[in-house]
N, C-alpha and C. Protein backbone atom coordinates (compact mmCIF):
# COMPACT_ATOMS: atom_id res chain seq x y z
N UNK A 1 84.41 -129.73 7.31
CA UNK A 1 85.41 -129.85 6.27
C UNK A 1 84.87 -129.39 4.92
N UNK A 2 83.62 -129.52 4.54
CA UNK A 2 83.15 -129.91 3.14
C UNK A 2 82.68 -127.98 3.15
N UNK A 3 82.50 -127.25 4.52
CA UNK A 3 82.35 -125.80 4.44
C UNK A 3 83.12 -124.90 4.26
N UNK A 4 84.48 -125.41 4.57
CA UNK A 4 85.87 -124.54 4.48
C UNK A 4 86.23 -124.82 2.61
N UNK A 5 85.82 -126.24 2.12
CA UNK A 5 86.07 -125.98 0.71
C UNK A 5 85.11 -125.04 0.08
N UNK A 6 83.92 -125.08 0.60
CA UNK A 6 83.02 -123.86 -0.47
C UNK A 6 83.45 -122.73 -0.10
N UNK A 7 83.96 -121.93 1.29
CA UNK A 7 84.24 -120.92 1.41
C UNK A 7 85.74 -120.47 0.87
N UNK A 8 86.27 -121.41 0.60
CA UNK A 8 87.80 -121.22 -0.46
C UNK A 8 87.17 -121.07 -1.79
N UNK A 9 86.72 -122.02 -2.11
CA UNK A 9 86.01 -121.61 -4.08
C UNK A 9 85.18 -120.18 -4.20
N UNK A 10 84.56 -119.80 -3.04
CA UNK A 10 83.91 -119.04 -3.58
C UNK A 10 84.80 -117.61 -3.11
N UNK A 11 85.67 -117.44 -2.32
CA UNK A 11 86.63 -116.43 -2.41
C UNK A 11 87.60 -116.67 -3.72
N UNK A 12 87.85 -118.07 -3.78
CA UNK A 12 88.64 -117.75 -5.14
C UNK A 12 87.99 -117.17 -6.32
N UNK A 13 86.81 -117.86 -6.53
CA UNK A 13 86.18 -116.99 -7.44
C UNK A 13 86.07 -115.79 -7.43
N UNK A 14 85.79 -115.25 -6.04
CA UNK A 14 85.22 -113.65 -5.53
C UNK A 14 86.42 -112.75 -6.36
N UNK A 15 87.80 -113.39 -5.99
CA UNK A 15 88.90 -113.02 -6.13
C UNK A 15 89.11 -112.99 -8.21
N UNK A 16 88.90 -113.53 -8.78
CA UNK A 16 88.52 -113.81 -10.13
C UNK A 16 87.72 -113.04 -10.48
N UNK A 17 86.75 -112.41 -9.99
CA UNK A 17 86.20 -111.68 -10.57
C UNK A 17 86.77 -110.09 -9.98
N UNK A 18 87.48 -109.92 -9.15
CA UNK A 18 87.76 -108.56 -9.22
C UNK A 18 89.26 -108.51 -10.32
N UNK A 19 89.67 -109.21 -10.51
CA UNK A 19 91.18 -109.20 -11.21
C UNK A 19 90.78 -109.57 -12.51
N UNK A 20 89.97 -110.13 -13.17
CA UNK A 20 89.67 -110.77 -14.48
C UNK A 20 88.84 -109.98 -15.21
N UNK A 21 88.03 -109.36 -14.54
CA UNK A 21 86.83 -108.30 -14.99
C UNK A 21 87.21 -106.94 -15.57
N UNK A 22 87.37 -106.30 -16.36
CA UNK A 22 87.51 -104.75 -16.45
C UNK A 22 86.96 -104.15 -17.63
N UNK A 23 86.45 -103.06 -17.54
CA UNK A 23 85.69 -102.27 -19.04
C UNK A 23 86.87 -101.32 -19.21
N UNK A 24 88.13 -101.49 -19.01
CA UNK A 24 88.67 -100.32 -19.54
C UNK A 24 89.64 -100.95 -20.26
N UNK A 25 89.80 -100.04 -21.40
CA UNK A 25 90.97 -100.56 -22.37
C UNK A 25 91.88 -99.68 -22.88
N UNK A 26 93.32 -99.85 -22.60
CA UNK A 26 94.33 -99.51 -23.00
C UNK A 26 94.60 -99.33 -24.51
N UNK A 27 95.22 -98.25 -24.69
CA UNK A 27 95.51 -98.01 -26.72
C UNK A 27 96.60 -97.66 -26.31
N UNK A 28 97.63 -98.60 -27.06
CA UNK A 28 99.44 -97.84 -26.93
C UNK A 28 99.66 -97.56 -28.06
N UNK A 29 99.91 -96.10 -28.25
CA UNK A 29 100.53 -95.57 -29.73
C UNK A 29 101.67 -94.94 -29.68
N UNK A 30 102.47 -95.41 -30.72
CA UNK A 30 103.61 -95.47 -30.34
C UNK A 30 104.18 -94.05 -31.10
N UNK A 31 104.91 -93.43 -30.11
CA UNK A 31 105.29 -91.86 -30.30
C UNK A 31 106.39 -92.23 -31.51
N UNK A 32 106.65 -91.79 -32.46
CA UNK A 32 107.97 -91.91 -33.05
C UNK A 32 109.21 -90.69 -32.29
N UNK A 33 110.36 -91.14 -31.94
CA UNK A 33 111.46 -89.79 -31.66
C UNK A 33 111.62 -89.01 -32.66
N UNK A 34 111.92 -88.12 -32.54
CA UNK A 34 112.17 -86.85 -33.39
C UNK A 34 113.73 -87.27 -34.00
N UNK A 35 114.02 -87.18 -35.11
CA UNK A 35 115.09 -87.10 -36.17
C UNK A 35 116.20 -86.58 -34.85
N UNK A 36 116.10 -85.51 -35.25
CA UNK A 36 117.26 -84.54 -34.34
C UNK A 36 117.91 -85.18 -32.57
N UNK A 37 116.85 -85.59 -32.45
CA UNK A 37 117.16 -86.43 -31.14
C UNK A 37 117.76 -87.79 -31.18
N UNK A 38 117.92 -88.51 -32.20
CA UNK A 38 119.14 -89.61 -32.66
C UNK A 38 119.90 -89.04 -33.24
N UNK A 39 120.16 -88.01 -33.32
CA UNK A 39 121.60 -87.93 -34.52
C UNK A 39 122.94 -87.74 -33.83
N UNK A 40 123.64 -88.48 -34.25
CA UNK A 40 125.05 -88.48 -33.97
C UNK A 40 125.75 -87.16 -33.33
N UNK A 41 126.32 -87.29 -32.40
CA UNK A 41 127.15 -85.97 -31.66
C UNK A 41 128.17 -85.96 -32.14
N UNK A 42 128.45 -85.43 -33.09
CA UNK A 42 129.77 -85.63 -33.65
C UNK A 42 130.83 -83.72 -34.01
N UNK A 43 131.82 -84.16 -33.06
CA UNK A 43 132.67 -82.51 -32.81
C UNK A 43 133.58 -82.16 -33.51
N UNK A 44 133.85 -81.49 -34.10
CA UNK A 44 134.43 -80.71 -34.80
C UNK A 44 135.90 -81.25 -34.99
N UNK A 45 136.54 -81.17 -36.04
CA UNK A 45 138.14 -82.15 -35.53
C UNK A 45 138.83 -80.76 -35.01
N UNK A 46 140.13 -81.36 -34.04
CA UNK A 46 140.70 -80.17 -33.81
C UNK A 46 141.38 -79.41 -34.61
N UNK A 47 141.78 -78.35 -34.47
CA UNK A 47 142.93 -77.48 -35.62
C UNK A 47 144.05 -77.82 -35.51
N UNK A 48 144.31 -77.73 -36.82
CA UNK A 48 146.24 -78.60 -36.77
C UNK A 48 146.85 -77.57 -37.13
N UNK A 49 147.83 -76.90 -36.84
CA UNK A 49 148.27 -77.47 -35.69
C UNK A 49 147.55 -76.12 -34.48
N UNK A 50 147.68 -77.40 -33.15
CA UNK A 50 147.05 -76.72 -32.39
C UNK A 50 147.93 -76.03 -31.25
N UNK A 51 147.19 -74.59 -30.72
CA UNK A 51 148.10 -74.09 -29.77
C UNK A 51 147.36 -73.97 -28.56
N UNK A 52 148.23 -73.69 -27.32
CA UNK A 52 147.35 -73.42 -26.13
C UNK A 52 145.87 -72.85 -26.40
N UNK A 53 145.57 -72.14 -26.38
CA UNK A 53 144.31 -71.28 -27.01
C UNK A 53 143.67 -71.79 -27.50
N UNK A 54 143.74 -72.64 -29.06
CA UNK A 54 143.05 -73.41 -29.41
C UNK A 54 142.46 -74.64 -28.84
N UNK A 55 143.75 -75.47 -28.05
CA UNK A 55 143.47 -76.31 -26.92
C UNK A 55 142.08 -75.85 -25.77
N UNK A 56 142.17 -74.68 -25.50
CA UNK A 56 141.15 -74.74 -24.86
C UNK A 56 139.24 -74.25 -25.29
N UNK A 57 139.43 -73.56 -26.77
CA UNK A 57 138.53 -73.25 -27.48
C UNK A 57 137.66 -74.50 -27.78
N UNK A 58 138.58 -75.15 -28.36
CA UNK A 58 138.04 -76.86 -28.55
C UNK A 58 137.48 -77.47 -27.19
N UNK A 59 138.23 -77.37 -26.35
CA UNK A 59 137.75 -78.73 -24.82
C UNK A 59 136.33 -77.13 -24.97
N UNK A 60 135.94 -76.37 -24.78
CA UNK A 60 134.94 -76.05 -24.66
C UNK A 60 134.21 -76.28 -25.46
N UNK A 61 134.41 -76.74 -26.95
CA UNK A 61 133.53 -76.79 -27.89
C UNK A 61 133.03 -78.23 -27.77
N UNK A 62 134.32 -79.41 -27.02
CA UNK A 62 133.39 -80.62 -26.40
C UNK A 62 132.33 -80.74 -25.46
N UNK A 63 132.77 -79.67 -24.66
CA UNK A 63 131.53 -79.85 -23.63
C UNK A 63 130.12 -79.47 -23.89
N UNK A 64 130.55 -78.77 -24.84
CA UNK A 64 129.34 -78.06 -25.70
C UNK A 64 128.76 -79.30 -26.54
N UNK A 65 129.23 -80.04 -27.06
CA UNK A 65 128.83 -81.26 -27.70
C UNK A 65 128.39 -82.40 -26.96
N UNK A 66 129.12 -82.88 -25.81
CA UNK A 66 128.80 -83.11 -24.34
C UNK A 66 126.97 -82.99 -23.54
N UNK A 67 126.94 -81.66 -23.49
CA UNK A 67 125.94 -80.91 -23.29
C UNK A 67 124.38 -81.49 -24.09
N UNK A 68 125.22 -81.03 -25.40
CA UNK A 68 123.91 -80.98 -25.86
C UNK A 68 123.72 -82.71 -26.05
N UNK A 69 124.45 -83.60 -26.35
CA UNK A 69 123.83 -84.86 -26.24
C UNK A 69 123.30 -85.33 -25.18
N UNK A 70 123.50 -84.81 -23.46
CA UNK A 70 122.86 -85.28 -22.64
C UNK A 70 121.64 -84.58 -22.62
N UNK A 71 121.18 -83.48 -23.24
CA UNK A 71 119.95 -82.54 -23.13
C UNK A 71 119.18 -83.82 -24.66
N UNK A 72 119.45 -84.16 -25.35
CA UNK A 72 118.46 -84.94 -26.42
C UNK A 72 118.89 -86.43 -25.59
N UNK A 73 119.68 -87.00 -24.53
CA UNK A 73 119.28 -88.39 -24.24
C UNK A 73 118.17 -87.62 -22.99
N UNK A 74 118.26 -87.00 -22.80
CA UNK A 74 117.17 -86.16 -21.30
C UNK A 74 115.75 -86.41 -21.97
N UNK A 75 116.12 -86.13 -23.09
CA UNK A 75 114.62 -85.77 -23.87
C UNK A 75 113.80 -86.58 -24.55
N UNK A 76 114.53 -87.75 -24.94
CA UNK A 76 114.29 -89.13 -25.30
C UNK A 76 114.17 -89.87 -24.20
N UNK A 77 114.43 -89.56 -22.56
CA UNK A 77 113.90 -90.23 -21.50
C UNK A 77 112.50 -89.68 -21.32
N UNK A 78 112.24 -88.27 -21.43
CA UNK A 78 111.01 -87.70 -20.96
C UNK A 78 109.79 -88.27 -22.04
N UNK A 79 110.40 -88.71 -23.57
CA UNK A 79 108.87 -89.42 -24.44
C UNK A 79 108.84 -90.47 -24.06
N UNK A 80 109.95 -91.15 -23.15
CA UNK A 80 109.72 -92.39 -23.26
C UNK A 80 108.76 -92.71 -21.83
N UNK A 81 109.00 -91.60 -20.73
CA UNK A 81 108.70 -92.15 -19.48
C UNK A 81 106.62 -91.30 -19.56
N UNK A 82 106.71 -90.53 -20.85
CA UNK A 82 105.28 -89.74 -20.99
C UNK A 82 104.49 -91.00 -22.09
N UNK A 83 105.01 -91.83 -22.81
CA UNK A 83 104.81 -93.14 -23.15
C UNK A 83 104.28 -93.70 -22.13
N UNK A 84 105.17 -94.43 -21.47
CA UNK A 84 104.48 -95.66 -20.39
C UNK A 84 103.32 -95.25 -19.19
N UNK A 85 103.20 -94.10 -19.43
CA UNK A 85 101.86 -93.56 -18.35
C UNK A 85 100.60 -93.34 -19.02
């Protein structure tokens, strides 16, 4: 009985020293985002008055606005996920 407790303490310990021990040290510096990559997506108002043609000049000029905000949230995922590594 009194051999199974030393062979538990001293794996627990064993175990303590591989998890508690380390010479390496972490530095987190923190990237700031780039200006341009928070700024507001904000589209153009439509033309008043508007005609077919224009109707569709515009829905392209959203997607275009569309676009480019998912390409700067894309890009604010990639500092963030080149951060945590």
């Amino acid at each position: 009985m009194n051999s199974k407790r030393i062979i538990a303490l001293t794996s627990w310990c064993l175990c303590l020293f591989l998890v508690a021990c380390t010479t390496e040290r972490k530095i987190f510096v923190s990237q700031p985002i780039p200006e341009n990559l928070l700024a507001s997506c904000q589209p153009n108002l439509p033309p008043q008055p508007m005609t077919f043609g224009d109707s569709l000049k515009y829905n392209e000029h959203l997607l275009h606005v569309i676009e480019k905000c998912n390409a700067d949230k894309q890009a604010i995922r990639e500092i963030n996920n080149f951060d945590s590594n």
